[in-house]
Protein backbone atom coordinates (compact mmCIF):
# COMPACT_ATOMS: atom_id res chain seq x y z
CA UNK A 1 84.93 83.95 67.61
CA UNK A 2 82.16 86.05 66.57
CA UNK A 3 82.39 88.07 70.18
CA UNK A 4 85.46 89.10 69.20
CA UNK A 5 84.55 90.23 65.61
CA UNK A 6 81.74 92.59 67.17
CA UNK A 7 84.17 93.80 70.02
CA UNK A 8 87.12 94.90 67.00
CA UNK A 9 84.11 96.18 65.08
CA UNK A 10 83.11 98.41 67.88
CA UNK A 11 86.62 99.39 68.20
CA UNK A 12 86.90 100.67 65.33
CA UNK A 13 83.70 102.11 64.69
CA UNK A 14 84.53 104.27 68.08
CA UNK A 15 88.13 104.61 67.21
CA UNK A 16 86.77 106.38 63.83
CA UNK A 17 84.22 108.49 65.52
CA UNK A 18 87.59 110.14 67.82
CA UNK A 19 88.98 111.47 64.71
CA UNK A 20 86.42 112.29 62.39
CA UNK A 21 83.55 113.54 64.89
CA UNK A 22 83.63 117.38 66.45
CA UNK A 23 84.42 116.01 70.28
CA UNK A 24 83.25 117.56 72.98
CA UNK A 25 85.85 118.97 74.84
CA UNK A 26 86.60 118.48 78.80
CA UNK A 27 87.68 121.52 80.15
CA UNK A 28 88.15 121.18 83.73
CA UNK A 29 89.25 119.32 86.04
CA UNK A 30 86.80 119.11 88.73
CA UNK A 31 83.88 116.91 89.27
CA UNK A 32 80.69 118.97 89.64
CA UNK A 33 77.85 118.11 87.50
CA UNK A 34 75.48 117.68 85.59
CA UNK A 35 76.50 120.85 83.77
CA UNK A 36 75.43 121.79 79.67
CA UNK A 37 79.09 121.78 78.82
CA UNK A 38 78.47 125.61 77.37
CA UNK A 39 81.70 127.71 79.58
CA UNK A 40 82.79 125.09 81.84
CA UNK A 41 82.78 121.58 81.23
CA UNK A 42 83.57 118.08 83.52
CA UNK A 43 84.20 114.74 82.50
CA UNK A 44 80.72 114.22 84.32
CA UNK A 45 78.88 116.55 82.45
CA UNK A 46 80.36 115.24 78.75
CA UNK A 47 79.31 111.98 79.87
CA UNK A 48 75.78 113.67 81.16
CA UNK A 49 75.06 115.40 77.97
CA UNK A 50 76.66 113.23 75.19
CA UNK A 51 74.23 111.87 72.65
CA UNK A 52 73.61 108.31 73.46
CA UNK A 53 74.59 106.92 69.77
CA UNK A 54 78.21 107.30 69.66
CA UNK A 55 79.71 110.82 70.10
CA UNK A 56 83.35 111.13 71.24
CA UNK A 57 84.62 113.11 74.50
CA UNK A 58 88.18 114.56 73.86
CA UNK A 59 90.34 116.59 76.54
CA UNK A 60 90.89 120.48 76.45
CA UNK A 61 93.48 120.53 80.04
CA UNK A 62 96.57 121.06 80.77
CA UNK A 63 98.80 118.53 80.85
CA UNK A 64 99.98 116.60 82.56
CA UNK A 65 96.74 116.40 84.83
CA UNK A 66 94.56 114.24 87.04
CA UNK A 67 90.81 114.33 87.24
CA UNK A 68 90.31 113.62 90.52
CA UNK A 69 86.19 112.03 91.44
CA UNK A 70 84.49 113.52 94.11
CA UNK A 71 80.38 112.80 92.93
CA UNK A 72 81.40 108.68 93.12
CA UNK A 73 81.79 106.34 89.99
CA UNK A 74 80.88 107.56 86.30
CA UNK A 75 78.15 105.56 85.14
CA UNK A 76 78.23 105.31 81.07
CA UNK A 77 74.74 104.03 79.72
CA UNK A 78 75.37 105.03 75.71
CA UNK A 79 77.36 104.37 72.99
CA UNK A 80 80.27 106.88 73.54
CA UNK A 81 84.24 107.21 72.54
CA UNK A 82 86.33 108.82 75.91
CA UNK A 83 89.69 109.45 73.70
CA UNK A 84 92.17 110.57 75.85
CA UNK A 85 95.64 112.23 75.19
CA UNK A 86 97.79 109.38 76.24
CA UNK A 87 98.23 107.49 79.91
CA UNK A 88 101.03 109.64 80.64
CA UNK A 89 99.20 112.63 80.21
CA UNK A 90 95.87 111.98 81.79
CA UNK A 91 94.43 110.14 84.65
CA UNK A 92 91.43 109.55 86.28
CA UNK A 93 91.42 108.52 89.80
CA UNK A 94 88.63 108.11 91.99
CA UNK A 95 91.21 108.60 95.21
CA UNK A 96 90.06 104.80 96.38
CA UNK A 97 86.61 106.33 97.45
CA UNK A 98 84.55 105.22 94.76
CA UNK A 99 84.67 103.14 91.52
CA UNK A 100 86.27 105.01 88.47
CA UNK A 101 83.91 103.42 85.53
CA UNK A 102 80.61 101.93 85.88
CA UNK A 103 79.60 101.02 81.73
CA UNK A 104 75.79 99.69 82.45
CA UNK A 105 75.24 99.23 78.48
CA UNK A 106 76.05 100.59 74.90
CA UNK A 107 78.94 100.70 72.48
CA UNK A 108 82.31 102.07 74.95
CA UNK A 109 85.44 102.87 74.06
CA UNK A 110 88.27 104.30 76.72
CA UNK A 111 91.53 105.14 75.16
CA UNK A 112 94.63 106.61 75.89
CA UNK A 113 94.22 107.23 79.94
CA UNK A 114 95.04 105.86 82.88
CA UNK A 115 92.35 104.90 85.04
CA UNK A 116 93.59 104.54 88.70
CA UNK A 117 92.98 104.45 92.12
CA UNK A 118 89.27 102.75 92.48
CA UNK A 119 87.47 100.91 95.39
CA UNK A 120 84.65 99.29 95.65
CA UNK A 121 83.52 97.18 99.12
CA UNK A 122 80.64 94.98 100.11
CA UNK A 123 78.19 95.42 102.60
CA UNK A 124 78.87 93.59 105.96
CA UNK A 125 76.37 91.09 106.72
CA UNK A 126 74.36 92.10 110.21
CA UNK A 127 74.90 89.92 113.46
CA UNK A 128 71.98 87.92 115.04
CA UNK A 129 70.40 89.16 118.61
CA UNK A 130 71.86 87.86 121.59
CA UNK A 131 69.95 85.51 123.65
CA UNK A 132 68.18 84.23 120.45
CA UNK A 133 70.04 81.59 118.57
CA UNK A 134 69.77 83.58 115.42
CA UNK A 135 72.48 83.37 112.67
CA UNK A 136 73.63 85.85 111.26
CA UNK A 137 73.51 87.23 107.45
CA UNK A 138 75.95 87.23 104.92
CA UNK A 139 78.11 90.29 103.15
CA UNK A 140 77.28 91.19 100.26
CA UNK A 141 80.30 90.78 96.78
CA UNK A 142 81.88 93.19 95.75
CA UNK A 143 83.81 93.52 92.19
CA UNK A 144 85.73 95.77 89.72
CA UNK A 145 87.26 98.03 91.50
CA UNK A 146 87.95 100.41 88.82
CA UNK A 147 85.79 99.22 85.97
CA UNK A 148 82.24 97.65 85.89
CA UNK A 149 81.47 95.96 82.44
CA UNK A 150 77.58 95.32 82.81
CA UNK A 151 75.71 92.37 81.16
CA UNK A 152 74.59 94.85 78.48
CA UNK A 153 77.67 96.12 77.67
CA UNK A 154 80.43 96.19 74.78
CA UNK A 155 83.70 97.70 76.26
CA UNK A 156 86.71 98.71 74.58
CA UNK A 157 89.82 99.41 76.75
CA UNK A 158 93.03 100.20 74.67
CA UNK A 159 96.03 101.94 75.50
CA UNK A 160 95.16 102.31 78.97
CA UNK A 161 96.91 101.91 82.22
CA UNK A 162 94.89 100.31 84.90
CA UNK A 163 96.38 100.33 87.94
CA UNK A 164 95.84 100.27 92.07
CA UNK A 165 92.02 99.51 91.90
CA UNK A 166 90.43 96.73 94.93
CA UNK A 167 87.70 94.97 95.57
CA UNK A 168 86.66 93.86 98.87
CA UNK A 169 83.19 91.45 99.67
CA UNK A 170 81.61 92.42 103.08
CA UNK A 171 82.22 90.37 106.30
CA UNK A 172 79.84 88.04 107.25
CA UNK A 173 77.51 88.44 110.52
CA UNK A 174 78.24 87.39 114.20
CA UNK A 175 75.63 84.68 115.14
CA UNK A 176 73.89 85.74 118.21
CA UNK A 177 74.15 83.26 121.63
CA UNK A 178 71.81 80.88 122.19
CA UNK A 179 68.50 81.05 124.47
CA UNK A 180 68.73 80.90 128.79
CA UNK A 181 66.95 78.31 129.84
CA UNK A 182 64.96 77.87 133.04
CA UNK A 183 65.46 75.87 135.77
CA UNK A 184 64.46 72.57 134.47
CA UNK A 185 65.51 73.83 130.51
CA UNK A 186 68.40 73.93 128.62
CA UNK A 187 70.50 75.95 127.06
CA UNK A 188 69.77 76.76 123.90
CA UNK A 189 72.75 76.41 121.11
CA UNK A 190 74.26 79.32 119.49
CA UNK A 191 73.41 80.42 116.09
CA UNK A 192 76.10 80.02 113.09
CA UNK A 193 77.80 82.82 112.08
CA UNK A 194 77.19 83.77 108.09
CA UNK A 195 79.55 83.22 105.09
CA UNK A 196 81.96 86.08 103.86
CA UNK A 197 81.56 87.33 100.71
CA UNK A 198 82.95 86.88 97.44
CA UNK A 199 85.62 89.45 96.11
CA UNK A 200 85.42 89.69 92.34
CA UNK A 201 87.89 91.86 90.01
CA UNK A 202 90.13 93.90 92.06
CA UNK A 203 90.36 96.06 88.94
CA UNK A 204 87.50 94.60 86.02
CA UNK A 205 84.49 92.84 86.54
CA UNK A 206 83.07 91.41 83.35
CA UNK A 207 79.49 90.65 82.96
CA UNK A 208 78.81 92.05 79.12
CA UNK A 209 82.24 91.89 76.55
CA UNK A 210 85.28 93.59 77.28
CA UNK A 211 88.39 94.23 74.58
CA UNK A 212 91.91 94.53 76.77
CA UNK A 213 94.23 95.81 73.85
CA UNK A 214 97.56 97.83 74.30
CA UNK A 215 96.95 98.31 77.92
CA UNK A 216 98.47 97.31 81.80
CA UNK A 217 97.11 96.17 84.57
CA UNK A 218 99.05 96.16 88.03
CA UNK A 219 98.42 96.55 91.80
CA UNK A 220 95.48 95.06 91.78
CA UNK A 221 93.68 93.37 94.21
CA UNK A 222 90.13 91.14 94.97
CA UNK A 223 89.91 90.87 98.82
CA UNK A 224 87.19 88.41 100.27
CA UNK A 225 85.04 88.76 103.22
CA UNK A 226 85.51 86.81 106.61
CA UNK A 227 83.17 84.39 108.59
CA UNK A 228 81.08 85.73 111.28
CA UNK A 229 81.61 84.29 114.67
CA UNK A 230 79.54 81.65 115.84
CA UNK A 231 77.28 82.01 118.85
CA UNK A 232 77.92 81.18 122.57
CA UNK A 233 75.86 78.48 123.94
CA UNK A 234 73.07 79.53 126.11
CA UNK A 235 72.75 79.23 129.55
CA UNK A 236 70.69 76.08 131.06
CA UNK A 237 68.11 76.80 133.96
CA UNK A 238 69.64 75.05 137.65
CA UNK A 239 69.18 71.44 136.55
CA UNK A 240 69.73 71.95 132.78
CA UNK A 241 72.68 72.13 130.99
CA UNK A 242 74.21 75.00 128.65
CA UNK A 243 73.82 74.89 124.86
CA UNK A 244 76.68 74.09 122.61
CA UNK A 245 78.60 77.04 120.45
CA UNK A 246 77.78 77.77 117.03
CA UNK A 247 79.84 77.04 113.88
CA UNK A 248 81.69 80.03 112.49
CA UNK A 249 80.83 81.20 109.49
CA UNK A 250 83.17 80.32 106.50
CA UNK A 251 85.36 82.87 104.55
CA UNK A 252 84.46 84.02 101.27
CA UNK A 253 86.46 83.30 97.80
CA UNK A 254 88.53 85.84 96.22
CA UNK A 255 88.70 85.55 92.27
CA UNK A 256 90.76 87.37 89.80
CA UNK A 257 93.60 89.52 91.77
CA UNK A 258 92.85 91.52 88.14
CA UNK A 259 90.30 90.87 86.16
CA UNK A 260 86.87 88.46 86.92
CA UNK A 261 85.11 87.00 83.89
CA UNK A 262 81.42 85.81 84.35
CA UNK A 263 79.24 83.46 83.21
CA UNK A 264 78.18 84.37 79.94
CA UNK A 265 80.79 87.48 79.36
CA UNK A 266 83.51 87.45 76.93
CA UNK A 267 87.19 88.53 77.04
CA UNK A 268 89.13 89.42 74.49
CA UNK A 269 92.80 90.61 75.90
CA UNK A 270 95.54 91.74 73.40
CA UNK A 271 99.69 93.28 73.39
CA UNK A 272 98.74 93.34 77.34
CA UNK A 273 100.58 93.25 80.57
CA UNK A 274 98.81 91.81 83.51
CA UNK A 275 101.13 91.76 86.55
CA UNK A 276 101.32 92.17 90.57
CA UNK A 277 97.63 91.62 91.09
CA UNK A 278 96.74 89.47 94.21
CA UNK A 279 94.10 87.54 95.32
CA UNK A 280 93.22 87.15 98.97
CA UNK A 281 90.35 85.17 100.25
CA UNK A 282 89.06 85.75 103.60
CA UNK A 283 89.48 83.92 106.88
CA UNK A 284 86.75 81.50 108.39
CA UNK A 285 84.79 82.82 111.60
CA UNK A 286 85.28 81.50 115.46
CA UNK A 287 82.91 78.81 116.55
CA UNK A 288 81.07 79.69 119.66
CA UNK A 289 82.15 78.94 123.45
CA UNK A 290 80.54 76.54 125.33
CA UNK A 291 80.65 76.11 129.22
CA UNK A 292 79.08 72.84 130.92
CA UNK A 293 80.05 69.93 133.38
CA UNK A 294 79.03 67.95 130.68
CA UNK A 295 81.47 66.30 127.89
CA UNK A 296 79.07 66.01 125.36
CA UNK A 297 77.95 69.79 125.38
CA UNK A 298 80.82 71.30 122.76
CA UNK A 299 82.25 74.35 121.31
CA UNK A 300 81.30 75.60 117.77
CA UNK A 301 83.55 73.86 115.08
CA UNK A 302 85.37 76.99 113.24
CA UNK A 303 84.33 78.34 110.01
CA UNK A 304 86.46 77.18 106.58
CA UNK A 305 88.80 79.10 104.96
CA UNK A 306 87.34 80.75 101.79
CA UNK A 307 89.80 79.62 98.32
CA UNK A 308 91.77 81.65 96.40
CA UNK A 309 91.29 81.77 92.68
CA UNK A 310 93.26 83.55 90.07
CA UNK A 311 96.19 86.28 91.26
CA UNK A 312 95.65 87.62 87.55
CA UNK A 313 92.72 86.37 85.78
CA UNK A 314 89.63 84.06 86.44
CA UNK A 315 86.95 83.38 84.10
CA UNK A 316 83.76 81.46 85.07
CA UNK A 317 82.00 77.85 83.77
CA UNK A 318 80.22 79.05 80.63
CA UNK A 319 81.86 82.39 80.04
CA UNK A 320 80.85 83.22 75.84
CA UNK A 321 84.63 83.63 74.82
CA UNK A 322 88.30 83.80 76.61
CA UNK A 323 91.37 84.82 73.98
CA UNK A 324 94.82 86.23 75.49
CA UNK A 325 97.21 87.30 72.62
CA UNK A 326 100.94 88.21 72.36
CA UNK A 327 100.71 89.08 76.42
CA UNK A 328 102.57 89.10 79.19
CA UNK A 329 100.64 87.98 82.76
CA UNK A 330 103.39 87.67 85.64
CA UNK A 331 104.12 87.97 89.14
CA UNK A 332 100.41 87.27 90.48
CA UNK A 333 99.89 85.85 94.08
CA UNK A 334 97.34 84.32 95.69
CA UNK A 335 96.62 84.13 99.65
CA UNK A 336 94.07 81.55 100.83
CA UNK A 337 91.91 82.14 104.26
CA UNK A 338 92.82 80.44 107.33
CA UNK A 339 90.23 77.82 109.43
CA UNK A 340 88.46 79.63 111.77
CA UNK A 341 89.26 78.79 115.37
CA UNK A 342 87.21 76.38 117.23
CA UNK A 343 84.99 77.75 119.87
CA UNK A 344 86.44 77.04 123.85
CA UNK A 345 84.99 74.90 125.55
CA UNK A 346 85.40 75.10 129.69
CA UNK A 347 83.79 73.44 132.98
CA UNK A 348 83.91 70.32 131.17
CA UNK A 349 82.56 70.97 127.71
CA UNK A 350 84.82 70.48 124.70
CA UNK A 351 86.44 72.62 122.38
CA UNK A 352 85.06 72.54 118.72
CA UNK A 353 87.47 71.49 115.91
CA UNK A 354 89.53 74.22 113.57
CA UNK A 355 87.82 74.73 110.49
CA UNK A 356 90.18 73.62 107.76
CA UNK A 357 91.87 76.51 105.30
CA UNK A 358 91.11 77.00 101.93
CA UNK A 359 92.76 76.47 98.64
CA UNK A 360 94.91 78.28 96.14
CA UNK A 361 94.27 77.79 92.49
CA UNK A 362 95.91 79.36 90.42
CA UNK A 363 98.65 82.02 90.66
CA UNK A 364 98.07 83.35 87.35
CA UNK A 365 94.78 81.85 85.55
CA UNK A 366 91.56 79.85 86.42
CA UNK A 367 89.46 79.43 84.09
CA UNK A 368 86.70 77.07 84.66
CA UNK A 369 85.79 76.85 81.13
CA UNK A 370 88.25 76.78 78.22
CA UNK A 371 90.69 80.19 77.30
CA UNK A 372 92.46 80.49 73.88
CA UNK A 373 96.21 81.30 73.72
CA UNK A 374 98.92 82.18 71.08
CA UNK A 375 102.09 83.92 71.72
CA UNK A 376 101.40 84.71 75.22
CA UNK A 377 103.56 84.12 78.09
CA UNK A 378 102.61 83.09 81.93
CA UNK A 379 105.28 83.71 84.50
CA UNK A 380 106.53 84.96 87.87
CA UNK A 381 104.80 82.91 90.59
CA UNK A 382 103.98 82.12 94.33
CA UNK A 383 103.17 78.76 96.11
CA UNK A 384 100.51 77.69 93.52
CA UNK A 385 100.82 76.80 89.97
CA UNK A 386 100.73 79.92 87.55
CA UNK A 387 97.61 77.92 85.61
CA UNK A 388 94.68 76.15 87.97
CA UNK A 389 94.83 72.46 86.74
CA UNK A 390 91.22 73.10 86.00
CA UNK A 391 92.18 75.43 83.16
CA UNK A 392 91.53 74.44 79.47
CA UNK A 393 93.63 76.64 77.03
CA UNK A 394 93.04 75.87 73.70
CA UNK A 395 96.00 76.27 71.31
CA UNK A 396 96.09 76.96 67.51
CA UNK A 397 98.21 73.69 65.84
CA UNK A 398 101.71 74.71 65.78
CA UNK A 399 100.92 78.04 68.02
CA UNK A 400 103.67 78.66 70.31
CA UNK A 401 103.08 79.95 74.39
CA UNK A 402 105.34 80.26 77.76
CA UNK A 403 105.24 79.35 80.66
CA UNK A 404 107.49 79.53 83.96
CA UNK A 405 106.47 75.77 85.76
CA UNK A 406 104.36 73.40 82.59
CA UNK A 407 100.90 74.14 84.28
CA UNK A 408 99.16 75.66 81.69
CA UNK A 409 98.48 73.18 79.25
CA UNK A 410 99.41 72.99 75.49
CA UNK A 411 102.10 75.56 75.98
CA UNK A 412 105.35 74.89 74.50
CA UNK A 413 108.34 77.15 75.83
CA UNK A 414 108.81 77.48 79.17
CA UNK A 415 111.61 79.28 81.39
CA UNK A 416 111.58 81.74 84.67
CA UNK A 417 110.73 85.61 84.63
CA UNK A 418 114.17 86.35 85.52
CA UNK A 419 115.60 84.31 82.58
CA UNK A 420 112.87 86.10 80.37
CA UNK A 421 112.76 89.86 81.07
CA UNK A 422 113.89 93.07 82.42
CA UNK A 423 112.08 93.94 86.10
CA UNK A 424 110.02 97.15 85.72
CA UNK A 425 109.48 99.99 87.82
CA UNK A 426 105.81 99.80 89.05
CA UNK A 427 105.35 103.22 89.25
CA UNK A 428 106.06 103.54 85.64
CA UNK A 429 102.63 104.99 83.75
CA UNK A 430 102.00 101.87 81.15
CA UNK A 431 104.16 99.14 82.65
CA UNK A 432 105.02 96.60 80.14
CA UNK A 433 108.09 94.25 80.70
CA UNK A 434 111.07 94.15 78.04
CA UNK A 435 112.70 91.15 77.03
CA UNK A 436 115.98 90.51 78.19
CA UNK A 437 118.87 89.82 75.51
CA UNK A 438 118.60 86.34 74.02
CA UNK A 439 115.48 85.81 75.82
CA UNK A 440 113.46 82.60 74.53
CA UNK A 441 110.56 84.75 73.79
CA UNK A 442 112.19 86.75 70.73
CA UNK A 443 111.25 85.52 68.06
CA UNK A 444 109.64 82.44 69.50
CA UNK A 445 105.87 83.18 68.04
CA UNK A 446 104.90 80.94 65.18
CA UNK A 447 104.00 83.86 63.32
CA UNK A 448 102.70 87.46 63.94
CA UNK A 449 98.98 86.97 63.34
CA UNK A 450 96.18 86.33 65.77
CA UNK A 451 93.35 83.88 66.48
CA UNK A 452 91.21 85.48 63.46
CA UNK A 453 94.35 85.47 61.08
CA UNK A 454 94.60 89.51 61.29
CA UNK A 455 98.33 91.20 61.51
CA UNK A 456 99.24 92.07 64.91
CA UNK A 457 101.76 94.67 63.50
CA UNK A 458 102.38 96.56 66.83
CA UNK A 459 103.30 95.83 70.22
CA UNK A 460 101.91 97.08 73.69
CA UNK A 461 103.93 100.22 73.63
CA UNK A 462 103.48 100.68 69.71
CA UNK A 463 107.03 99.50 68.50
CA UNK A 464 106.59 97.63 65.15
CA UNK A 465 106.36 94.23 65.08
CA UNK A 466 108.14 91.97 63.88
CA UNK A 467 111.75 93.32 64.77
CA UNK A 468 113.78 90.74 64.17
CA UNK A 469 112.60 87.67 61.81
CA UNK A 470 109.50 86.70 63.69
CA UNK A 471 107.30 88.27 66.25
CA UNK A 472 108.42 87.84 69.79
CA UNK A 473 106.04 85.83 72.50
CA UNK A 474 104.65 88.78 74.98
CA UNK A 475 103.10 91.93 75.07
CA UNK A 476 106.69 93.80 74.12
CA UNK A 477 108.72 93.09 71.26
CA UNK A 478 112.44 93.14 71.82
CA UNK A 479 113.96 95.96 69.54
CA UNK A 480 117.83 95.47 70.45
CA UNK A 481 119.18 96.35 66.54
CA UNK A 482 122.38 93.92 66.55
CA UNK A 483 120.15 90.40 68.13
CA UNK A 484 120.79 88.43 64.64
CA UNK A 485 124.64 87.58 65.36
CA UNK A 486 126.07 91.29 64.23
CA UNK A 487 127.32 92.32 67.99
């Protein structure tokens, strides 16, 4: 748990520096820069000229505003505090051109702002030359649509709402056809067309530590690349025959509609809502045509669909740490990618197989490692089970968690989203969901401390907790002032 000491340490150490440091002051709300911050003064330029040990950027604008990106992602290399007035005041949006946040190393801390509206997308892989049986290359990944957390990074996010940030992993390449022969030589076979690539994060990508406290994330999405087409057979000479088709290339894996977690990062997620994210892996390529007299000449077999992992959150094998506290993940989906089709075959050669589709795991979670859990619920749900079976959550002794179907393991309390809480407006700044009267979450957490034993004396939205005689399960705490019998 030590991760998590250091993140709440850095928290606070930043949180202290917004009140008691002289901030400098963003002024405008354009996106020129690098500027000295002197008359006029961007969110670029703060960034540009703040001291890399820990000063704090505050907001001067009128409000409510939008800083709108037009230079590309900020990139944040220092220790610095970006205290904003409040998500309903203040957003940042990139306008789906660019990443918003790009934290490379040092001490961050992002409060009180929304942070919307980011895109990030892989490079395509390149096709081989016709005529040469070459295969072609695979896309590139792409993750974090709206926020970057770098391998040497410590990232505080609280009170923020996250929301309508992609990611989307580059195609894969077109194999090119196979060689002509000559008249005595065959055909050659046509190259295999490359993988698709990965789509990590549709709003965080985690390599360093990242704190989730307070905060929402929704609309969300990780998009993975499709297969490349396999190759045509080539041509045999007079008395040759034709080569077969190449295989398709297979479609890449989509993890974390939300938020991806990897290898050695740590997450530390707190009085958070996590819903409507989707992950969607890509489709498997076309295996190449084949034309001969001959039945044993064939058509490519079709590329795989690529799996889906996670509509909410995934976290790799061998991630440092995984806590979610008192919050509420619902209403993820996953989409899996369909078999490529198998390349024709005509004039006697056969057509190649379908490649097979891919998997969902997970509507909600996968965590290939393990994932701690206390007074958290898990609902809302598609054709997959909210938890991946491969999932570990580890559970304080008497702890107490929901979920909507019994997949995620060691939870207690279970019962549908509609039976649970109130549906939300999406397009509310800050979306957290409200318990519905009598819900089994109220009062339903063992007690109102978290994994370290610390208070949790707030919600999400900053109501008090507890309101009636224990802390409710969720990222909102039900405040109806007659629930204890007096109606």
């Amino acid at each position: 748990m030590l991760s998590k000491y250091f993140a709440c340490s850095a928290l606070l150490f930043a949180y202290g520096s917004s009140v008691q440091a002289t901030p400098i002051l963003v002024n405008s709300t354009g996106d020129a820069g690098p500027g000295n911050c002197t008359s006029i003064c961007t969110l670029r330029d703060a960034l540009t000229g703040a001291a890399p040990s820990g000063d704090t950027i505050g907001f001067a604008l009128s409000l409510p505003n939008t800083i709108t990106l037009s230079q590309g992602e900020l990139v944040i290399g220092k220790s610095v505090t970006v205290q904003g007035p409040g998500a309903a005041q203040l957003a940042i949006s990139a306008g789906t051109t660019s990443r918003v946040l790009n934290v490379s190393s040092g001490s961050v801390a992002v409060i009180g702002l929304t942070v919307r509206d980011g895109s990030v997308t892989g490079g395509n892989g390149s096709s081989g030359t016709a005529h040469t049986g070459q295969s072609g290359t695979g896309g590139t990944n792409a993750g974090g649509g709206c926020i970057n957390v770098g391998s040497l990074a410590v990232l505080t996010v609280r009170q923020v709402d996250l929301r309508n940030c992609s990611a989307r992993g580059g195609s894969g390449g077109d194999a090119g056809s196979g060689t002509d022969g000559d008249s005595f030589t065959n055909g050659g076979n046509g190259g295999s067309g490359a993988a698709g690539a990965q789509g990590n994060g549709g709003a965080i990508s985690v390599s360093g530590s990242l704190t989730l406290i307070d905060s929402s994330v929704t609309n969300a999405a990780s998009y993975a690349g499709v297969g490349g087409h396999g190759g045509d057979g080539g041509v045999g000479g007079f008395f040759a025959h034709n080569g077969n088709g190449g295989v398709g290339g297979p479609g890449g894996h989509a993890r974390g509609g939300a938020i991806f977690v990897d290898t050695g990062a740590s997450l530390w997620i707190e009085n958070t809502t996590i819903a409507s994210d989707h992950a969607d892996a890509g489709n498997g390529g076309t295996g190449g045509a084949a034309t001969s007299s001959l039945t044993s000449i064939h058509g490519g077999v079709g590329g795989s669909g690529g799996n889906a992992y996670a509509g909410l959150v995934y976290v790799a094998a061998s991630a440092a740490l995984a806590d979610l506290e008192f919050s509420t993940l619902a209403n993820g989906s996953l989409t899996l990618g369909n078999g490529g089709q198998g390349g024709i075959g005509s004039g006697g050669a056969q057509s190649g197989l379908a490649g097979v589709n891919g998997s969902r795991f997970g509507n909600a979670v996968s965590v290939q490692t393990s994932i701690n859990a206390l007074s958290s619920a898990v609902v809302g749900g598609g054709p997959a089970t909210l938890c991946d079976p491969s999932t570990a959550f580890t559970v304080p002794v008497g702890a107490a968690n929901l979920d909507e179907d019994s997949s995620c393991t060691g939870f207690t309390q279970h019962g549908t989203f509609a039976q649970l809480f109130l549906p939300a407006n999406l397009s509310t700044v800050w979306i957290g969901y409200v318990p519905v009267y009598h819900s089994a979450v109220i009062d339903a957490a063992a007690n109102c401390n978290d994994l370290n034993g610390q208070p949790v004396s707030a919600d999400q939205h900053g109501t008090p907790r507890p309101q009636g005689s224990q802390c409710d399960i969720g990222a909102i705490e039900a405040d109806y002032i007659f629930f204890d019998g007096f109606e």
